[in-house]
N, C-alpha and C. Protein backbone atom coordinates (compact mmCIF):
# COMPACT_ATOMS: atom_id res chain seq x y z
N UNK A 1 -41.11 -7.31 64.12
CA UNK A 1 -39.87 -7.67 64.78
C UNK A 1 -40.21 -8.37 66.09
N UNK A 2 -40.43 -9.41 66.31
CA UNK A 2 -40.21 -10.56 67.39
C UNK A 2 -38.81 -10.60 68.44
N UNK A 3 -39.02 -10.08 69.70
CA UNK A 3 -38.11 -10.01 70.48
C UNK A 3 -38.38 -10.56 71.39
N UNK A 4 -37.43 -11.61 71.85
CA UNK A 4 -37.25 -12.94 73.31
C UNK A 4 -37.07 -12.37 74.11
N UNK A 5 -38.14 -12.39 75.32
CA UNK A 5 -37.45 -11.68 76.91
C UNK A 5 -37.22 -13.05 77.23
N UNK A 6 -36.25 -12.30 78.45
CA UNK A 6 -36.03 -13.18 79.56
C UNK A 6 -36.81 -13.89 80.42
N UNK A 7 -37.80 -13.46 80.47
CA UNK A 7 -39.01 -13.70 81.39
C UNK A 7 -40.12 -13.54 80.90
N UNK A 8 -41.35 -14.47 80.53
CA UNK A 8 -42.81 -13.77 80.52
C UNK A 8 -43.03 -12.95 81.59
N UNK A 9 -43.19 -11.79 81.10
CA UNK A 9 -43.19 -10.54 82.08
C UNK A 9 -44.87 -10.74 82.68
N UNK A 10 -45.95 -11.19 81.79
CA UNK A 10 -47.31 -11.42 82.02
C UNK A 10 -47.51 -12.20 83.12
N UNK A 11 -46.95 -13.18 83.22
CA UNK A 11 -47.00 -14.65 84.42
C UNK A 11 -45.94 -14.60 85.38
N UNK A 12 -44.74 -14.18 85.52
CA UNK A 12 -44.05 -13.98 86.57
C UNK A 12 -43.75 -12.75 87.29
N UNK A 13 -43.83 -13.10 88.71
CA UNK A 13 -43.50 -12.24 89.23
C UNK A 13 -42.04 -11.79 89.77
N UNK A 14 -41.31 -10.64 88.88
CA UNK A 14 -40.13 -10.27 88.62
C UNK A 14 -39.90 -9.18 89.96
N UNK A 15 -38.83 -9.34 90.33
CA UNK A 15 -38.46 -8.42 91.75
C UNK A 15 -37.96 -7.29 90.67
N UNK A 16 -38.49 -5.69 90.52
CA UNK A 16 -37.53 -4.70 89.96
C UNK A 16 -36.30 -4.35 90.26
N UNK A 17 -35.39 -3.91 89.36
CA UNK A 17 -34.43 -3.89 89.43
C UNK A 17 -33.87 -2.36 89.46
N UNK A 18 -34.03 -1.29 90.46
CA UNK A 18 -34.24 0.06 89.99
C UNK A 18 -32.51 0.77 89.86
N UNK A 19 -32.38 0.88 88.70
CA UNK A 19 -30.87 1.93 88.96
C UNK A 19 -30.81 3.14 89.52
N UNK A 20 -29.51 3.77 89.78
CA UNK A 20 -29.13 4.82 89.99
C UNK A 20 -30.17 5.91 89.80
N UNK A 21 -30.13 6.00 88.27
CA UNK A 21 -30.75 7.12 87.71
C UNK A 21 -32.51 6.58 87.42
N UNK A 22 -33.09 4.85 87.66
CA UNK A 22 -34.05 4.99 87.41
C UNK A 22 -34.71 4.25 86.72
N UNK A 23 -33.47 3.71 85.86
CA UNK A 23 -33.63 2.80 84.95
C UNK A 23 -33.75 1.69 85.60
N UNK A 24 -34.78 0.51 84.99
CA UNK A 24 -35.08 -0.72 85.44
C UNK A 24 -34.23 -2.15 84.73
N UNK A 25 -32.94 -2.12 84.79
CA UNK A 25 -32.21 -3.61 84.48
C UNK A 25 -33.40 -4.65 84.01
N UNK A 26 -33.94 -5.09 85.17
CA UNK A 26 -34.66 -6.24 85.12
C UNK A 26 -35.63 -6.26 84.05
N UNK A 27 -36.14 -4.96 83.20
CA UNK A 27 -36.40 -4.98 82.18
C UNK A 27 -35.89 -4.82 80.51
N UNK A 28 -34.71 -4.50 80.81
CA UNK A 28 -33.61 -3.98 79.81
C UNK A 28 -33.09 -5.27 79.02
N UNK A 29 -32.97 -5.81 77.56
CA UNK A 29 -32.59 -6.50 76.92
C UNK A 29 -31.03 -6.68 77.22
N UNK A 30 -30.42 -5.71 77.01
CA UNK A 30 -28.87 -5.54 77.60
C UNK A 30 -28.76 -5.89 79.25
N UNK A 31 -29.04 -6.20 79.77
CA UNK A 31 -28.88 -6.65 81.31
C UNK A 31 -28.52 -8.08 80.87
N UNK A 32 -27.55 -8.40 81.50
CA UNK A 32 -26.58 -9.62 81.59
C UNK A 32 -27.50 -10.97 81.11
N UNK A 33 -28.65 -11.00 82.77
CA UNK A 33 -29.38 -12.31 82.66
C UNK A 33 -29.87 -12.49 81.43
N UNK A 34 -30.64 -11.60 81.01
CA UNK A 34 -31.42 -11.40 79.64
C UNK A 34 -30.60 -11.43 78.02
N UNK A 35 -29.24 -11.01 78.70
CA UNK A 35 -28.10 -11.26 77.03
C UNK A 35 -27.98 -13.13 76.80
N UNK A 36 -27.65 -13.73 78.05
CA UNK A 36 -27.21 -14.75 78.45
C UNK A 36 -28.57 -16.17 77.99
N UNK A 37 -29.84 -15.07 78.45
CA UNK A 37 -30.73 -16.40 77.78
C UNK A 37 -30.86 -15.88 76.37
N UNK A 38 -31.16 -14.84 75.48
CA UNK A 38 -31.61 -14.18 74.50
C UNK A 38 -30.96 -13.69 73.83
N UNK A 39 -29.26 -14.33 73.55
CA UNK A 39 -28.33 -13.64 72.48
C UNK A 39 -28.75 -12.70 71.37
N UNK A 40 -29.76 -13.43 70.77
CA UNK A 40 -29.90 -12.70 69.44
C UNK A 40 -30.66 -11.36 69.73
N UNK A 41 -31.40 -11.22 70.74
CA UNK A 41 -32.15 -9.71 70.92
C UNK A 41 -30.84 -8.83 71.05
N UNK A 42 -29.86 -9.06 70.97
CA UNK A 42 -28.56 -7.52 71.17
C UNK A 42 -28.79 -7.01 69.69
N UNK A 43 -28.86 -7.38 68.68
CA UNK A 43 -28.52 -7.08 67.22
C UNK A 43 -30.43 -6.11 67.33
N UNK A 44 -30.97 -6.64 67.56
CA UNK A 44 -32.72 -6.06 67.82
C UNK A 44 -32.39 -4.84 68.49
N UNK A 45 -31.67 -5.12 69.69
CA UNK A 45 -31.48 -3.88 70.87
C UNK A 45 -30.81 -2.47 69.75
N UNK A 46 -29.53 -2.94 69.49
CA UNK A 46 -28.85 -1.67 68.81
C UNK A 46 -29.77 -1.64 67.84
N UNK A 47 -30.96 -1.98 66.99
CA UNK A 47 -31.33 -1.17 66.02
C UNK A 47 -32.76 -0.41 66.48
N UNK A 48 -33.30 -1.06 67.93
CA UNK A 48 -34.23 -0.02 68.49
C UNK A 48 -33.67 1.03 69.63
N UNK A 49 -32.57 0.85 69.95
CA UNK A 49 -31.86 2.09 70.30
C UNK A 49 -31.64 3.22 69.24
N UNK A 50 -31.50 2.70 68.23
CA UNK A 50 -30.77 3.79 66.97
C UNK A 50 -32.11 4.25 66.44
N UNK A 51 -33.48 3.64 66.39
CA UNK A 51 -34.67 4.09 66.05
C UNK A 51 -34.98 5.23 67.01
N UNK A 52 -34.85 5.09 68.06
CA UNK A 52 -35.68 5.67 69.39
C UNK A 52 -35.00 6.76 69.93
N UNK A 53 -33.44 6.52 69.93
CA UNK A 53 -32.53 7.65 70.78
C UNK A 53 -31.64 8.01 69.65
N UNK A 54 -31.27 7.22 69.00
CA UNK A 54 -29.96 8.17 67.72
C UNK A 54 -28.82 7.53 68.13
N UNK A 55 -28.41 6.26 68.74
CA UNK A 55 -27.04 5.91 68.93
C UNK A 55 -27.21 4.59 68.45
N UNK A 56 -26.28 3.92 68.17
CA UNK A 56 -26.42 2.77 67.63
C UNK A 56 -24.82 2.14 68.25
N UNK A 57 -24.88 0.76 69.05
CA UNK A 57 -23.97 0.26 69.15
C UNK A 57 -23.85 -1.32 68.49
N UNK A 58 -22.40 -1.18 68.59
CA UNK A 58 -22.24 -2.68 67.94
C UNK A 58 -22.62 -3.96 68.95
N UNK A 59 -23.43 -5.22 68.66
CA UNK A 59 -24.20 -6.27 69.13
C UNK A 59 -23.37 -6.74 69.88
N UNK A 60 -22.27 -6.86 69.57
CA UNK A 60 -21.18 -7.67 70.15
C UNK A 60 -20.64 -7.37 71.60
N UNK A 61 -21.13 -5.46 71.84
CA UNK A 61 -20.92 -5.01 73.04
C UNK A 61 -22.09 -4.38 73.76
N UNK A 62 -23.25 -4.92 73.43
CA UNK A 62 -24.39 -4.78 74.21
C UNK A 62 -24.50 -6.06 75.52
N UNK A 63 -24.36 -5.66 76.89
CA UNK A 63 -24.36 -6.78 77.22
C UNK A 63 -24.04 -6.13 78.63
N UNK A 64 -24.44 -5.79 79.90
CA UNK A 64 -24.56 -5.03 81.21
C UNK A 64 -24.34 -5.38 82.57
N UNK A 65 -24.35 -5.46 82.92
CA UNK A 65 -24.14 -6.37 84.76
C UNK A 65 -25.73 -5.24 85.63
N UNK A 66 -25.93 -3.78 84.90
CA UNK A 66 -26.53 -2.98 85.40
C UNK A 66 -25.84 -2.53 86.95
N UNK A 67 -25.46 -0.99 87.06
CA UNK A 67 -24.78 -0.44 87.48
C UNK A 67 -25.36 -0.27 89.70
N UNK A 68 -25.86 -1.35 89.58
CA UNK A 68 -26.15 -1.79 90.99
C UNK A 68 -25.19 -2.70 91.63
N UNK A 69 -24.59 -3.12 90.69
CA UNK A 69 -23.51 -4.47 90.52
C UNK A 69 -22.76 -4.10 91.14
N UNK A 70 -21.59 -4.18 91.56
CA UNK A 70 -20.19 -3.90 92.18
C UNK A 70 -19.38 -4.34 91.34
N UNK A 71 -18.51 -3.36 91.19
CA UNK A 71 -17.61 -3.60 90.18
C UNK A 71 -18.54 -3.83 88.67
N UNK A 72 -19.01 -3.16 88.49
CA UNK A 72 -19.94 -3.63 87.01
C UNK A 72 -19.31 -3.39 85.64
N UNK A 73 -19.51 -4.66 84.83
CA UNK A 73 -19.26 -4.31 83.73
C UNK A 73 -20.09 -3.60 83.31
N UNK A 74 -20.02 -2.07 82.53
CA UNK A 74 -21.15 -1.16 82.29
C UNK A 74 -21.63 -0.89 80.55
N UNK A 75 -22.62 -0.98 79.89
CA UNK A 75 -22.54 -0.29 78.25
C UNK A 75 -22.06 1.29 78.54
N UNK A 76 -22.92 2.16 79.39
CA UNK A 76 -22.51 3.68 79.52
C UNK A 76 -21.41 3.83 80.26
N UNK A 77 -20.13 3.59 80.09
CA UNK A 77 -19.29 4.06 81.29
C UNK A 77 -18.94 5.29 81.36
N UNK A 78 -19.50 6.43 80.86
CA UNK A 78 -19.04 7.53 81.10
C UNK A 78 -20.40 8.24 81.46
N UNK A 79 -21.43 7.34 82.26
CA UNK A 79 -22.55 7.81 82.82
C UNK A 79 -22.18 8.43 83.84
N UNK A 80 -22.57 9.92 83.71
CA UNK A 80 -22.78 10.94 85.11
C UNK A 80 -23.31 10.64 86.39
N UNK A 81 -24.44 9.88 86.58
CA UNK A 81 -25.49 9.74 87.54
C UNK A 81 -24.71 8.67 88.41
N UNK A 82 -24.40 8.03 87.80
CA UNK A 82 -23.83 6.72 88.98
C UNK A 82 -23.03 7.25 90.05
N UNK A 83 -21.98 7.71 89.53
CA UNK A 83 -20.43 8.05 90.77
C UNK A 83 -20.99 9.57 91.52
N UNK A 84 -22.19 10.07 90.80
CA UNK A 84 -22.90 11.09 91.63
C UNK A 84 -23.67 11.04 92.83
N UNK A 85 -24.41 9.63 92.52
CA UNK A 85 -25.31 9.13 93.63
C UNK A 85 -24.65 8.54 94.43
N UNK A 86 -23.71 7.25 93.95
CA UNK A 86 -22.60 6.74 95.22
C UNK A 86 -21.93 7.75 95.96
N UNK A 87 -21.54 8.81 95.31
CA UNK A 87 -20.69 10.08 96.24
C UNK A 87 -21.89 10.38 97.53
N UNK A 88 -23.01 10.88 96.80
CA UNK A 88 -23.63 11.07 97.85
C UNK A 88 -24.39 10.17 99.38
N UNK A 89 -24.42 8.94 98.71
CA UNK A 89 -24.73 7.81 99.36
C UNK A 89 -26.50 7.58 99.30
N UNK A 90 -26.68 7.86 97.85
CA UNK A 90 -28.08 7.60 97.91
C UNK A 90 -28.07 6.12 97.08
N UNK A 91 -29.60 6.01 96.99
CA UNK A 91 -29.65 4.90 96.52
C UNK A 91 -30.33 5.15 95.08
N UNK A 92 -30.79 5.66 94.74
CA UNK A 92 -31.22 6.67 93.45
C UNK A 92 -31.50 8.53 93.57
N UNK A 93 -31.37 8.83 92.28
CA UNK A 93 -31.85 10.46 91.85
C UNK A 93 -32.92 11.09 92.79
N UNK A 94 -34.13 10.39 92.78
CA UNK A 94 -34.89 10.57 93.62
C UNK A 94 -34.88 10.91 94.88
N UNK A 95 -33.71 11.01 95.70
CA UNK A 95 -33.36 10.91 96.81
C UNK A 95 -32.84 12.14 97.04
N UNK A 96 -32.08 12.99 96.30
CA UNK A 96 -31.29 13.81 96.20
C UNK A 96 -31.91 15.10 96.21
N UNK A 97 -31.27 16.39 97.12
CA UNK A 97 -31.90 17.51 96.97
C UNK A 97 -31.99 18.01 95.90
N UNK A 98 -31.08 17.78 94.71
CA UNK A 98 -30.97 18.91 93.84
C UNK A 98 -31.50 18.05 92.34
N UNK A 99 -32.48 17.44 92.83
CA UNK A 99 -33.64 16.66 91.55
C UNK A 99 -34.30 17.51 90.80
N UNK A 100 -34.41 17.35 89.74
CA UNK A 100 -33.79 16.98 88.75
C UNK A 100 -32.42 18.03 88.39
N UNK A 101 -31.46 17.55 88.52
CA UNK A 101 -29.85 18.23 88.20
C UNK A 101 -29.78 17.64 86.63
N UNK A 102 -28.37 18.41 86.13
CA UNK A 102 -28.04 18.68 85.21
C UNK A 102 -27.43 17.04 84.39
N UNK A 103 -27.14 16.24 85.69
CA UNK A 103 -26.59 14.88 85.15
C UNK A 103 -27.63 14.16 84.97
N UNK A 104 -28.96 13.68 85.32
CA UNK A 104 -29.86 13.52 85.57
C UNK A 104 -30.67 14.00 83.91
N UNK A 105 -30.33 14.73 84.11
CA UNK A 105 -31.41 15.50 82.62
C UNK A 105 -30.67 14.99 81.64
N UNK A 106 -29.05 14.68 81.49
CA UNK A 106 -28.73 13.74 80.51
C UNK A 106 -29.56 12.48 80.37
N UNK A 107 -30.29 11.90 81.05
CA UNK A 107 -30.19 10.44 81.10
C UNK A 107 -31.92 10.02 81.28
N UNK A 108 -32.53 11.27 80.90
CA UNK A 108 -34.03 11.54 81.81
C UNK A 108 -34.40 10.79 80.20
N UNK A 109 -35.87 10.08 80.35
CA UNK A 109 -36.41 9.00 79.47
C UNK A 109 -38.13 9.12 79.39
N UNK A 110 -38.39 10.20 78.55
CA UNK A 110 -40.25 10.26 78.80
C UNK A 110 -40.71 10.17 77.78
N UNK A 111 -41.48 8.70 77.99
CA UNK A 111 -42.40 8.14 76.65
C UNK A 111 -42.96 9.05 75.91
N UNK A 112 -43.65 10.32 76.11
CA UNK A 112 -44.28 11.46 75.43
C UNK A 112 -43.26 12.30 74.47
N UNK A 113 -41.75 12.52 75.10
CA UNK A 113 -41.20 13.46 74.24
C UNK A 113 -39.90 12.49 72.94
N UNK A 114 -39.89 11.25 73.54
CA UNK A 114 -39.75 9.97 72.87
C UNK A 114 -40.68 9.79 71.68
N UNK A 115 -41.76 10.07 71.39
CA UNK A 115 -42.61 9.84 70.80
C UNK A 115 -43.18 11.38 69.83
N UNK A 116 -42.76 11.96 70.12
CA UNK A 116 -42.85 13.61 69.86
C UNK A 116 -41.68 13.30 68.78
N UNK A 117 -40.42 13.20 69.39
CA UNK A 117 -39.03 12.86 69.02
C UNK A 117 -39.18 12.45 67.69
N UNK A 118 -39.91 11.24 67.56
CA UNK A 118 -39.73 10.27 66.16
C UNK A 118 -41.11 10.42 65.59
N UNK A 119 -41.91 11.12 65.87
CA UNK A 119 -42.63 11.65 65.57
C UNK A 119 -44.14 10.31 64.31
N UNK A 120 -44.04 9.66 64.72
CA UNK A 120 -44.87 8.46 65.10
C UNK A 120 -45.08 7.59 66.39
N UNK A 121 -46.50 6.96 65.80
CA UNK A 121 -47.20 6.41 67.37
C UNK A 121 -46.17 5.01 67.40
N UNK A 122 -45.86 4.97 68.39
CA UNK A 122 -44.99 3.56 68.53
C UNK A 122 -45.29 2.76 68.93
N UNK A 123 -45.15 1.47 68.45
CA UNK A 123 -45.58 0.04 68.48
C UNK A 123 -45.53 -0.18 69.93
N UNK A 124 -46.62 -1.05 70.57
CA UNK A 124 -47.10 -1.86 71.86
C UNK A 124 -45.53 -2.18 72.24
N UNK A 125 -45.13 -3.09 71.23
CA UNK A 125 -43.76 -4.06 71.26
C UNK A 125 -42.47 -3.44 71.15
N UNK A 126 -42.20 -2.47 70.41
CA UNK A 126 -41.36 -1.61 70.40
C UNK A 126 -41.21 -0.83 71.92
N UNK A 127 -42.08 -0.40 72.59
CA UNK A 127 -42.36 0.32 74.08
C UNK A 127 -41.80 -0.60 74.90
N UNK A 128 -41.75 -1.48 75.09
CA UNK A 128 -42.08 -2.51 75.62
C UNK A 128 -40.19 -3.05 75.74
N UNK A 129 -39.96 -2.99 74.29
CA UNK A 129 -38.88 -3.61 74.29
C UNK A 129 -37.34 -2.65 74.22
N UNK A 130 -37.98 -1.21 73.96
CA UNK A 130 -36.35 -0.57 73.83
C UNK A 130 -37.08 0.96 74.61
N UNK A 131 -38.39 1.11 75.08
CA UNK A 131 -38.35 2.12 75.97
C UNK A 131 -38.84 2.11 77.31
N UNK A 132 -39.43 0.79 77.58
CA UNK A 132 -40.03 0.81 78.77
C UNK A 132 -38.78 0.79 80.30
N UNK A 133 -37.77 0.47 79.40
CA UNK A 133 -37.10 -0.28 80.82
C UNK A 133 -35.91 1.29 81.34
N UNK A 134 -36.08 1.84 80.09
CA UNK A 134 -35.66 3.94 80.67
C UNK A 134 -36.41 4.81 80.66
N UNK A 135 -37.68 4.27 81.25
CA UNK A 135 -38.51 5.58 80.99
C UNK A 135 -38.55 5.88 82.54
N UNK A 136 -37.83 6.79 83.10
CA UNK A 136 -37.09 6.96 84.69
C UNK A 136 -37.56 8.24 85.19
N UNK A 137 -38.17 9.07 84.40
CA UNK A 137 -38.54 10.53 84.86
C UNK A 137 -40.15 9.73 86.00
N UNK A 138 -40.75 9.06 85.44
CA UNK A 138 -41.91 8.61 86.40
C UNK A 138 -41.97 7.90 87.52
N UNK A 139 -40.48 6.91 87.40
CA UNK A 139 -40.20 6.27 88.34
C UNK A 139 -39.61 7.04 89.62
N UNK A 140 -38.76 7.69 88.88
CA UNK A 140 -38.21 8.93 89.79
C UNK A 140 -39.16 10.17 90.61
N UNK A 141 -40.22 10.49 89.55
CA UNK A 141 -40.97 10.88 90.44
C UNK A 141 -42.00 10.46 91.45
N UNK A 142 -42.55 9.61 91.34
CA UNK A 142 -43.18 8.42 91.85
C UNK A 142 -42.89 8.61 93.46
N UNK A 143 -42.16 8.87 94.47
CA UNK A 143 -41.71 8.45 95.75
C UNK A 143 -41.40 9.91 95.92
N UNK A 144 -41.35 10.63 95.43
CA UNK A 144 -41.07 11.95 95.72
C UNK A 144 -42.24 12.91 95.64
N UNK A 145 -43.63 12.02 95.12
CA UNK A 145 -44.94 12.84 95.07
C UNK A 145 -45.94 11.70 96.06
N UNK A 146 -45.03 11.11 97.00
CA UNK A 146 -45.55 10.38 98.00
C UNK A 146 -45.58 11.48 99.29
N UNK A 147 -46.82 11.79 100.12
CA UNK A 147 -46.89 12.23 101.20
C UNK A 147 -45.96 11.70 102.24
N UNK A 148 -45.23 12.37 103.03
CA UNK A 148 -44.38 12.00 104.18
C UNK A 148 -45.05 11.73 105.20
C-alpha cells in the first residue's frame, strides 16, 4: 500500500505540529494541508485506522484543521483532552498536574501495546503512516523527564 505525504519527511525540514493531547498534525494524513495535496490517502487513512485502532470512518469525512486551530474543524469532536487543557490554560497534557488523567488515557497511543494489540510486527510504512503521528504517551513524556 503506497501512501502520498505531504512532505518528504527525509529532506525537509517540517516545524512540529504538537496537539493538545500530543498528537503531531504535521504528521497526520487527515490534517487539512496533507488532505488538500493527497486526496486519495483519506480512503488509505480509514482503512489503517480500522487495522490499527478498530474504528473506521467514512473518506469523505477524514479531513482536520488539527485542534490548535481556532475555531477548528475537528474528525474527534467529542475529544476530552482539548476543552480540558484550554480550561486549564495549558498548552498540552504534559503540563498538567494530574498527568496522566482519565481523559488523557482515552487518547494515550504506544507503539508497543499497538502492536501487542494486532498482534503482528508492523510494517516500516504502515508506522509511519497511521501510527506515528499518535504515538503521544512519549511525546508527552519527553519534557516532563527533563531536569528543571
Amino acid at each position: 500500500m503506497r501512501v502520498e505525504r505531504f512532505l518528504d519527511w527525509e529532506d525537509e525540514e517540517v516545524e512540529p505540529i504538537l496537539t493538545r493531547c500530543g498528537y503531531r498534525c504535521d504528521l497526520c494524513l487527515a490534517y487539512k494541508p496533507n488532505v488538500m495535496v493527497n486526496p486519495s490517502n483519506r480512503q488509505k487513512l480509514s482503512d489503517g485506522w480500522f487495522k490499527y485502532f478498530g474504528f473506521r470512518l467514512p473518506p469523505e469525512e477524514i479531513c482536520c484543521d488539527g485542534c490548535m486551530a481556532e475555531n477548528p474543524e475537528l474528525i474527534d469532536k467529542d475529544c476530552p483532552v482539548r476543552p480540558c487543557v484550554i480550561e486549564k490554560g495549558l498548552d498540552n497534557c504534559a503540563q498538567c498536574e494530574q498527568y496522566v488523567c482519565e481523559k488523557l488515557m482515552e487518547r494515550l497511543v504506544v507503539y508497543e501495546e499497538v502492536r501487542r494489540r494486532v498482534g503482528v510486527e508492523i510494517p516500516e510504512d504502515d508506522y509511519v503512516c497511521f501510527i506515528r503521528a499518535y504515538e503521544n504517551k512519549r511525546r508527552l513524556d519527553a519534557p516532563r523527564l527533563q531536569p528543571i
